[in-house]
PDB file of N, CA and C in Angstrom:
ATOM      1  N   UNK A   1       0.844  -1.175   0.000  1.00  0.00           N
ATOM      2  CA  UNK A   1       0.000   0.000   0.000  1.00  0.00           C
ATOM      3  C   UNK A   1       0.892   1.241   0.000  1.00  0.00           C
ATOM      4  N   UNK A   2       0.825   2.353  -0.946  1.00  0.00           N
ATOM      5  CA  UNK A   2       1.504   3.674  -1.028  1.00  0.00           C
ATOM      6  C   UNK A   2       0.126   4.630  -0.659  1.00  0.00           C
ATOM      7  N   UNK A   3       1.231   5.797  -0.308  1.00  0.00           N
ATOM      8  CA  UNK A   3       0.033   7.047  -0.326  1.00  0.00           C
ATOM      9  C   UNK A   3       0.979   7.788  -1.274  1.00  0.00           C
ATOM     10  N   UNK A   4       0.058   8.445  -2.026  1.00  0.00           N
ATOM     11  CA  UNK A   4       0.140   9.439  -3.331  1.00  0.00           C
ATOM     12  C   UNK A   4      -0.123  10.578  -2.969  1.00  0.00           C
ATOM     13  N   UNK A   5       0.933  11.795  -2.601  1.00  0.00           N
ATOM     14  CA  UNK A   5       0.683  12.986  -2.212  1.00  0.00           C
ATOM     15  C   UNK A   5       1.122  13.686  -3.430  1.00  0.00           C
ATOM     16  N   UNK A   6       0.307  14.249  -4.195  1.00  0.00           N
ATOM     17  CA  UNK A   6       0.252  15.309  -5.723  1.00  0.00           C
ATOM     18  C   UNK A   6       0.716  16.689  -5.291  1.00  0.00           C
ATOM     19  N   UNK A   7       1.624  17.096  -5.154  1.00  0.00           N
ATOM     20  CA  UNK A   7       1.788  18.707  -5.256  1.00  0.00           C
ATOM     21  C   UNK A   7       1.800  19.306  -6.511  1.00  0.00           C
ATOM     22  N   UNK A   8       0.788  21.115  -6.879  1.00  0.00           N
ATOM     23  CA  UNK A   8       0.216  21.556  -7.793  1.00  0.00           C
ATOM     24  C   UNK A   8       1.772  22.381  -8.011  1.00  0.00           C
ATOM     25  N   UNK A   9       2.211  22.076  -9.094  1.00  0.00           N
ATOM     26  CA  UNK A   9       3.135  23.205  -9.541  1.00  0.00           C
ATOM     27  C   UNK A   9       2.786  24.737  -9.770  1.00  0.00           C
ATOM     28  N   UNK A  10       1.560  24.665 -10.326  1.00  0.00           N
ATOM     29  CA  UNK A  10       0.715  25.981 -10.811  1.00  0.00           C
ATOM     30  C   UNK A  10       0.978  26.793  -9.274  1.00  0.00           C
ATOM     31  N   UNK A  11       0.929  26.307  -8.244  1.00  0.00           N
ATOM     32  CA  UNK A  11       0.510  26.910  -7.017  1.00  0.00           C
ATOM     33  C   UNK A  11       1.764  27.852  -6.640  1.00  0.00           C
ATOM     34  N   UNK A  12       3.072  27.403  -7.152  1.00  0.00           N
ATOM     35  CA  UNK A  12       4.297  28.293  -6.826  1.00  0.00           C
ATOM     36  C   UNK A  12       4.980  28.538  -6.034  1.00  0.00           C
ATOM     37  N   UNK A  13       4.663  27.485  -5.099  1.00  0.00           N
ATOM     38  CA  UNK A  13       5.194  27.334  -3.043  1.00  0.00           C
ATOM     39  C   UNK A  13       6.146  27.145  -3.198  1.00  0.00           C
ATOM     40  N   UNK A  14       7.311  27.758  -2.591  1.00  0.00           N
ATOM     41  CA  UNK A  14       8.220  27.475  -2.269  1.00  0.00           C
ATOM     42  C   UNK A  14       8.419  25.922  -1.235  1.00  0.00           C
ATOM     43  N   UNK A  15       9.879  25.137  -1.466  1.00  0.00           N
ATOM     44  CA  UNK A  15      10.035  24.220  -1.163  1.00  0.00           C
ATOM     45  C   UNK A  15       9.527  23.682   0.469  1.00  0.00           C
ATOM     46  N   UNK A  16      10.181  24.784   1.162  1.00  0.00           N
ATOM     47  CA  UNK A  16       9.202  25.038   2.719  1.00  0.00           C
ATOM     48  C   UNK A  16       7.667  24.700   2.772  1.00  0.00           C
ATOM     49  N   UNK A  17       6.740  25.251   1.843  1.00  0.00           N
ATOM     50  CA  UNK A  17       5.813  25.362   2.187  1.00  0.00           C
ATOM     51  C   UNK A  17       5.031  24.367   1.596  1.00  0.00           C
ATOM     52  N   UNK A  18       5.662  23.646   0.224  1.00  0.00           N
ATOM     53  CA  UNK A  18       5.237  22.564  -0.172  1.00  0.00           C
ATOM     54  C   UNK A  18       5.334  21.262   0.822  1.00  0.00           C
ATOM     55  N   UNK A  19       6.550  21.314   1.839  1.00  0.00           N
ATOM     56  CA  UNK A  19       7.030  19.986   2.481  1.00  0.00           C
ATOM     57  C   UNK A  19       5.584  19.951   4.127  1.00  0.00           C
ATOM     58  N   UNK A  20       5.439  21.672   4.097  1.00  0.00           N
ATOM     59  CA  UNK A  20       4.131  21.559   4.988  1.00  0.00           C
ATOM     60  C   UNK A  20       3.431  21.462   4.574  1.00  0.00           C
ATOM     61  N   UNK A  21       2.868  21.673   3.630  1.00  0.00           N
ATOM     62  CA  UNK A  21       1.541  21.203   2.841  1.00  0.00           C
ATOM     63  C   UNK A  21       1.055  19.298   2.551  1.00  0.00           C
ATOM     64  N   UNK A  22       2.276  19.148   2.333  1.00  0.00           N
ATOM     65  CA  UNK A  22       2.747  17.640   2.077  1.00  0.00           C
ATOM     66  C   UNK A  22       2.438  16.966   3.333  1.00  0.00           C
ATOM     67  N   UNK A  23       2.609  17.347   4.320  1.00  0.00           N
ATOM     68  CA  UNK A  23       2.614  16.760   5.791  1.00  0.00           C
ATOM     69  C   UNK A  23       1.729  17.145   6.039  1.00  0.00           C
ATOM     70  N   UNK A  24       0.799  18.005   6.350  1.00  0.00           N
ATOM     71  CA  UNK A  24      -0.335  18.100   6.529  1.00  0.00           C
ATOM     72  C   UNK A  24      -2.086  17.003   5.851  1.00  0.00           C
ATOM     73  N   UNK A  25      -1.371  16.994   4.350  1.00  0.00           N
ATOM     74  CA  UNK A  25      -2.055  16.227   3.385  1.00  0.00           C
ATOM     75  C   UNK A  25      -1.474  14.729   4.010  1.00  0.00           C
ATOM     76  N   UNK A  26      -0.588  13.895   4.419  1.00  0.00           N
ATOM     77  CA  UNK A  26      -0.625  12.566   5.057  1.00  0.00           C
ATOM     78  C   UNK A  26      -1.134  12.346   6.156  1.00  0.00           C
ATOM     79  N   UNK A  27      -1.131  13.840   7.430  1.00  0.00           N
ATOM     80  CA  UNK A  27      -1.530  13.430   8.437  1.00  0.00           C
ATOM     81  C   UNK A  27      -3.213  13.508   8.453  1.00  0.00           C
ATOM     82  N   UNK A  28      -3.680  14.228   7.316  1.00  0.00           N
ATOM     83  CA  UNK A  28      -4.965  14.003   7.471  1.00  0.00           C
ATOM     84  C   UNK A  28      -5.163  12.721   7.156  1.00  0.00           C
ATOM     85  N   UNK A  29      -4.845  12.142   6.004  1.00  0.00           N
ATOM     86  CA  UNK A  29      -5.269  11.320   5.379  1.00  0.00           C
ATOM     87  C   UNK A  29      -5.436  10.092   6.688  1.00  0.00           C
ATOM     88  N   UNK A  30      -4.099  10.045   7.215  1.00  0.00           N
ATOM     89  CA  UNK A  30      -4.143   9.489   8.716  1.00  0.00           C
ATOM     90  C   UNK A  30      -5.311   9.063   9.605  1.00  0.00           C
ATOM     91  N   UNK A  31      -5.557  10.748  10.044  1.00  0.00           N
ATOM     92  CA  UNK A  31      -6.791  11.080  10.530  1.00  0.00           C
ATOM     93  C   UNK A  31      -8.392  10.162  10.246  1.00  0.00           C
ATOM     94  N   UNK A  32      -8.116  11.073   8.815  1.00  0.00           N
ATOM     95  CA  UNK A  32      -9.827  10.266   8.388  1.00  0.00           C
ATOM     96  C   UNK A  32      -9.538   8.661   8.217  1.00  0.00           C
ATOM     97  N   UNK A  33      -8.464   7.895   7.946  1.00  0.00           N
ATOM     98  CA  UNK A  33      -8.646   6.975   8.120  1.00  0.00           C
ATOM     99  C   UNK A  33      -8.952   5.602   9.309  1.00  0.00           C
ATOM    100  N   UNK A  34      -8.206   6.625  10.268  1.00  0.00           N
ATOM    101  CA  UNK A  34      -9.007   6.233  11.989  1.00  0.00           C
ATOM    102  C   UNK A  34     -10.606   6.870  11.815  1.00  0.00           C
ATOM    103  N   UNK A  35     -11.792   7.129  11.448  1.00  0.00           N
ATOM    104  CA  UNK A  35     -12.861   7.358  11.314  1.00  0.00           C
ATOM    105  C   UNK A  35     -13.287   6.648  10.575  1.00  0.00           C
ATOM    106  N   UNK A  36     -12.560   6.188   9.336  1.00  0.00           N
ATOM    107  CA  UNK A  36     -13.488   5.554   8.227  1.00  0.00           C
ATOM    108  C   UNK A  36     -13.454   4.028   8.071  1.00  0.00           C
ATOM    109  N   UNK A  37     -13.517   3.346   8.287  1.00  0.00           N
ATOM    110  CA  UNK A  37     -13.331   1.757   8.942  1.00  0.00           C
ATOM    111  C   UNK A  37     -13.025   0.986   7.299  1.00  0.00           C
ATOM    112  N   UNK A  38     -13.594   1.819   6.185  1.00  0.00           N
ATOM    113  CA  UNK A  38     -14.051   1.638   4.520  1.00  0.00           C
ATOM    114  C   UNK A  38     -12.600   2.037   4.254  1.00  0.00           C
ATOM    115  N   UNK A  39     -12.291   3.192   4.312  1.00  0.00           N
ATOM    116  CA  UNK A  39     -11.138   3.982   3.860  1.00  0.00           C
ATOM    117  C   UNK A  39      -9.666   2.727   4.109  1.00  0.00           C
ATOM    118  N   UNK A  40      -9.393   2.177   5.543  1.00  0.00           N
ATOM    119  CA  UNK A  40      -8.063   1.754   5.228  1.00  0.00           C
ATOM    120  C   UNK A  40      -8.010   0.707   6.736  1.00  0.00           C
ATOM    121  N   UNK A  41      -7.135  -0.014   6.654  1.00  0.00           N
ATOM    122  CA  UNK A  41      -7.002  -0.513   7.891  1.00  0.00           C
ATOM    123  C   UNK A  41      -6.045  -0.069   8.659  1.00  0.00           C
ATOM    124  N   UNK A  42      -5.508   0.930   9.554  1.00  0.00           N
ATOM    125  CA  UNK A  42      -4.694   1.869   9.798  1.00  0.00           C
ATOM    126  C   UNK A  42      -3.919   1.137  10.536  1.00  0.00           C
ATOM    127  N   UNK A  43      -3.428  -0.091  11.268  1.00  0.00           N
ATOM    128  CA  UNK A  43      -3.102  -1.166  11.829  1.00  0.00           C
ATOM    129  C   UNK A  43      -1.694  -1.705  10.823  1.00  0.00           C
ATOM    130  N   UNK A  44      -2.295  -2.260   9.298  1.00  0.00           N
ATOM    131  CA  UNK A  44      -1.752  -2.143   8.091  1.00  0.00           C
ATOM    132  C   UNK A  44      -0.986  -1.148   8.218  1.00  0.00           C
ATOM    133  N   UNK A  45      -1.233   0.032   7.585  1.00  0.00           N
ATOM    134  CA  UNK A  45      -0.697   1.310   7.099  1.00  0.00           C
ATOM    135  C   UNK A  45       0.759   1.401   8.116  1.00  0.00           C
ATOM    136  N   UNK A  46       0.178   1.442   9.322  1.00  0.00           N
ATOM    137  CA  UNK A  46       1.157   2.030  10.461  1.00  0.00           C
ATOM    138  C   UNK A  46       2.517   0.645  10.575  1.00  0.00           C
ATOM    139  N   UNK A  47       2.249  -0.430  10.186  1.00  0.00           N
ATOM    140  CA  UNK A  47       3.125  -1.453  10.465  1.00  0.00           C
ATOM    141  C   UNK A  47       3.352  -2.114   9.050  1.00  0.00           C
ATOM    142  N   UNK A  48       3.161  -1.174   8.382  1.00  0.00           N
ATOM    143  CA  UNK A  48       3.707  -1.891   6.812  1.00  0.00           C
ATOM    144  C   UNK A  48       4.741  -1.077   5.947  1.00  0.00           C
ATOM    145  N   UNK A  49       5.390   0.017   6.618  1.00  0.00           N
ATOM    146  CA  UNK A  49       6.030   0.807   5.893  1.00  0.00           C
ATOM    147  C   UNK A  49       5.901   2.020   6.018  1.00  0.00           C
ATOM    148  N   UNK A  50       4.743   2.900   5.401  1.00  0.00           N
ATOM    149  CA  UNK A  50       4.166   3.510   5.353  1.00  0.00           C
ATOM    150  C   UNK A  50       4.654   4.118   3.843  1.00  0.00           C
ATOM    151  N   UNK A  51       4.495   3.833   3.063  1.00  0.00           N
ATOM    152  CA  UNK A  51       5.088   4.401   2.056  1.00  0.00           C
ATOM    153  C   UNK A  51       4.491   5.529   1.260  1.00  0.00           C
ATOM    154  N   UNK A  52       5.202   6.565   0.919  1.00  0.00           N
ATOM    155  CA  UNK A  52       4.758   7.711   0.500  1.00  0.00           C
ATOM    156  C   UNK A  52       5.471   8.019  -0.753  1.00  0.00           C
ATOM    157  N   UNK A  53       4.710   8.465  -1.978  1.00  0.00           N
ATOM    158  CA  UNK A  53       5.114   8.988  -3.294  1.00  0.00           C
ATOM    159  C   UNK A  53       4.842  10.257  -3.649  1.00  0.00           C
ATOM    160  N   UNK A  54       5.405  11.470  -3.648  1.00  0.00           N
ATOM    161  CA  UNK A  54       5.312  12.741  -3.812  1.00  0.00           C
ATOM    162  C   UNK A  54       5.002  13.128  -5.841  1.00  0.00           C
ATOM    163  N   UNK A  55       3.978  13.469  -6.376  1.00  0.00           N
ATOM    164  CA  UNK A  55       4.292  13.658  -7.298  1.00  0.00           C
ATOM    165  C   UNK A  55       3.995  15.044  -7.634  1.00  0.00           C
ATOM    166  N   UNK A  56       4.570  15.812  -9.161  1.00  0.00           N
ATOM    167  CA  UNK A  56       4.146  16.992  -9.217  1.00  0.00           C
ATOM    168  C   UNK A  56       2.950  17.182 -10.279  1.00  0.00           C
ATOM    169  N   UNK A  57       1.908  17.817 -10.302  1.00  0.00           N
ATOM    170  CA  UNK A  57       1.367  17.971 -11.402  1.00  0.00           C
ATOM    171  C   UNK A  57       1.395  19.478 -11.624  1.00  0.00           C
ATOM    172  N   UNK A  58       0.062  19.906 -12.852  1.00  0.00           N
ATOM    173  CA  UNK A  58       0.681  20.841 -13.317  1.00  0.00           C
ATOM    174  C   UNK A  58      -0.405  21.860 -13.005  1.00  0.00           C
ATOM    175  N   UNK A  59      -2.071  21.629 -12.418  1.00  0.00           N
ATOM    176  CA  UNK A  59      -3.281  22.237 -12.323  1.00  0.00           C
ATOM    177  C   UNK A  59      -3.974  21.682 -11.688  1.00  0.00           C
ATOM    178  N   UNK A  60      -4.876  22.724 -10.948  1.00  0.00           N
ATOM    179  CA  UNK A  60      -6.357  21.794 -10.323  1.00  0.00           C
ATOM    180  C   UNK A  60      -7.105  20.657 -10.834  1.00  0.00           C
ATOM    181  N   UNK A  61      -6.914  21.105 -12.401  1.00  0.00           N
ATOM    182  CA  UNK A  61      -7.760  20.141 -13.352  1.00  0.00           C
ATOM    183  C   UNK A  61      -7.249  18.956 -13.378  1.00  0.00           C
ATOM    184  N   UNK A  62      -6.080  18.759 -13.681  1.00  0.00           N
ATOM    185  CA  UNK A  62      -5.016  17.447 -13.381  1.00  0.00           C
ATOM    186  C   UNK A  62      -5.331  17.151 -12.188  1.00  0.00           C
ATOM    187  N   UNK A  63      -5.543  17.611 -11.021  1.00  0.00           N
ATOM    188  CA  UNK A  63      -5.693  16.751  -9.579  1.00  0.00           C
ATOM    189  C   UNK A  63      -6.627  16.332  -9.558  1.00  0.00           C
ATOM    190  N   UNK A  64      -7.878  17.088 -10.024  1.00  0.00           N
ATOM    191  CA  UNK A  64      -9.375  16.367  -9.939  1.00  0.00           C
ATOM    192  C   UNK A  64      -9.452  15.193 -11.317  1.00  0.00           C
ATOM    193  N   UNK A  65      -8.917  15.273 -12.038  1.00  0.00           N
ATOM    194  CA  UNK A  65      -8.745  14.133 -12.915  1.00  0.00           C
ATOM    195  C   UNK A  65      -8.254  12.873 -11.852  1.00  0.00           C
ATOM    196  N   UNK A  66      -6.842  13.002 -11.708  1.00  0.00           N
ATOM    197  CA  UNK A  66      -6.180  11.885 -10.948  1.00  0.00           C
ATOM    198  C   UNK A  66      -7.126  11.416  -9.855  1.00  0.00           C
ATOM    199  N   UNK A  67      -7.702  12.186  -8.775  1.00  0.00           N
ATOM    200  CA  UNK A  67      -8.727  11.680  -7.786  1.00  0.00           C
ATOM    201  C   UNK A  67      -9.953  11.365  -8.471  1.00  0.00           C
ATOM    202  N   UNK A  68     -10.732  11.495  -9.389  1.00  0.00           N
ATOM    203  CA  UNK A  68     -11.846  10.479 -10.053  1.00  0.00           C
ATOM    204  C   UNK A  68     -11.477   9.358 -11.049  1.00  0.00           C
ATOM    205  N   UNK A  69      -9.955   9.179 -11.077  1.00  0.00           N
ATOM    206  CA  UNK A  69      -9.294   8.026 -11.179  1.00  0.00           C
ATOM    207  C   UNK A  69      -9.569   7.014 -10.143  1.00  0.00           C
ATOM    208  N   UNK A  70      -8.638   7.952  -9.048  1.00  0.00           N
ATOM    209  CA  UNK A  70      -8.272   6.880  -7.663  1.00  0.00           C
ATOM    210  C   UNK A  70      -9.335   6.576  -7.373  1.00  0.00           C
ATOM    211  N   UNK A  71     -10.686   6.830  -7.337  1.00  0.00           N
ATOM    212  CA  UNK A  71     -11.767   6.348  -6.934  1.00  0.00           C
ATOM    213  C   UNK A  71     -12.453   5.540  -7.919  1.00  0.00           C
ATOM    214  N   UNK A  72     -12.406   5.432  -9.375  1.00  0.00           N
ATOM    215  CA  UNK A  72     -12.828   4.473 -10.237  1.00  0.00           C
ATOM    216  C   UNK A  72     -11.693   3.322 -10.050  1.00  0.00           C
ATOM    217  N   UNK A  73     -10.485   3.354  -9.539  1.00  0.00           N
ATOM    218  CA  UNK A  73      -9.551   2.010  -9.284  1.00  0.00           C
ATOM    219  C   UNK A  73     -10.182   1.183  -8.364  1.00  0.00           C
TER     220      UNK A  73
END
């Protein structure tokens, strides 16, 4: 299991503010997944690695593409 954290190039953050943005976007994901019993088995997650893939894209439009992907997978 990976988590896929997309940072928007369009957005222009400097490297600082992308690496908080980035961390913020896993620890939620974290979060809602202790709530969502559907979402993940967090048991897994926490004792399997935790593996994380940073990618860049290039627009909003590209992110909402990729996430009505991840949800038709």
């Amino acid at each position: 299991m990976k988590q896929i954290i997309l940072i928007r190039a369009d957005l222009n953050m400097g490297i600082g503010k992308i690496a908080v943005q980035a961390s913020h976007a896993s620890m939620s994901f974290l979060l809602q997944a202790q709530t969502d019993d559907d979402l993940l088995n967090v048991d897994d997650w926490l004792n399997g690695g935790q593996t994380k893939i940073c990618l860049q894209i290039h627009s909003e439009e590209e992110l909402l593409e990729l996430h009505e992907k991840a949800l038709s997978a």
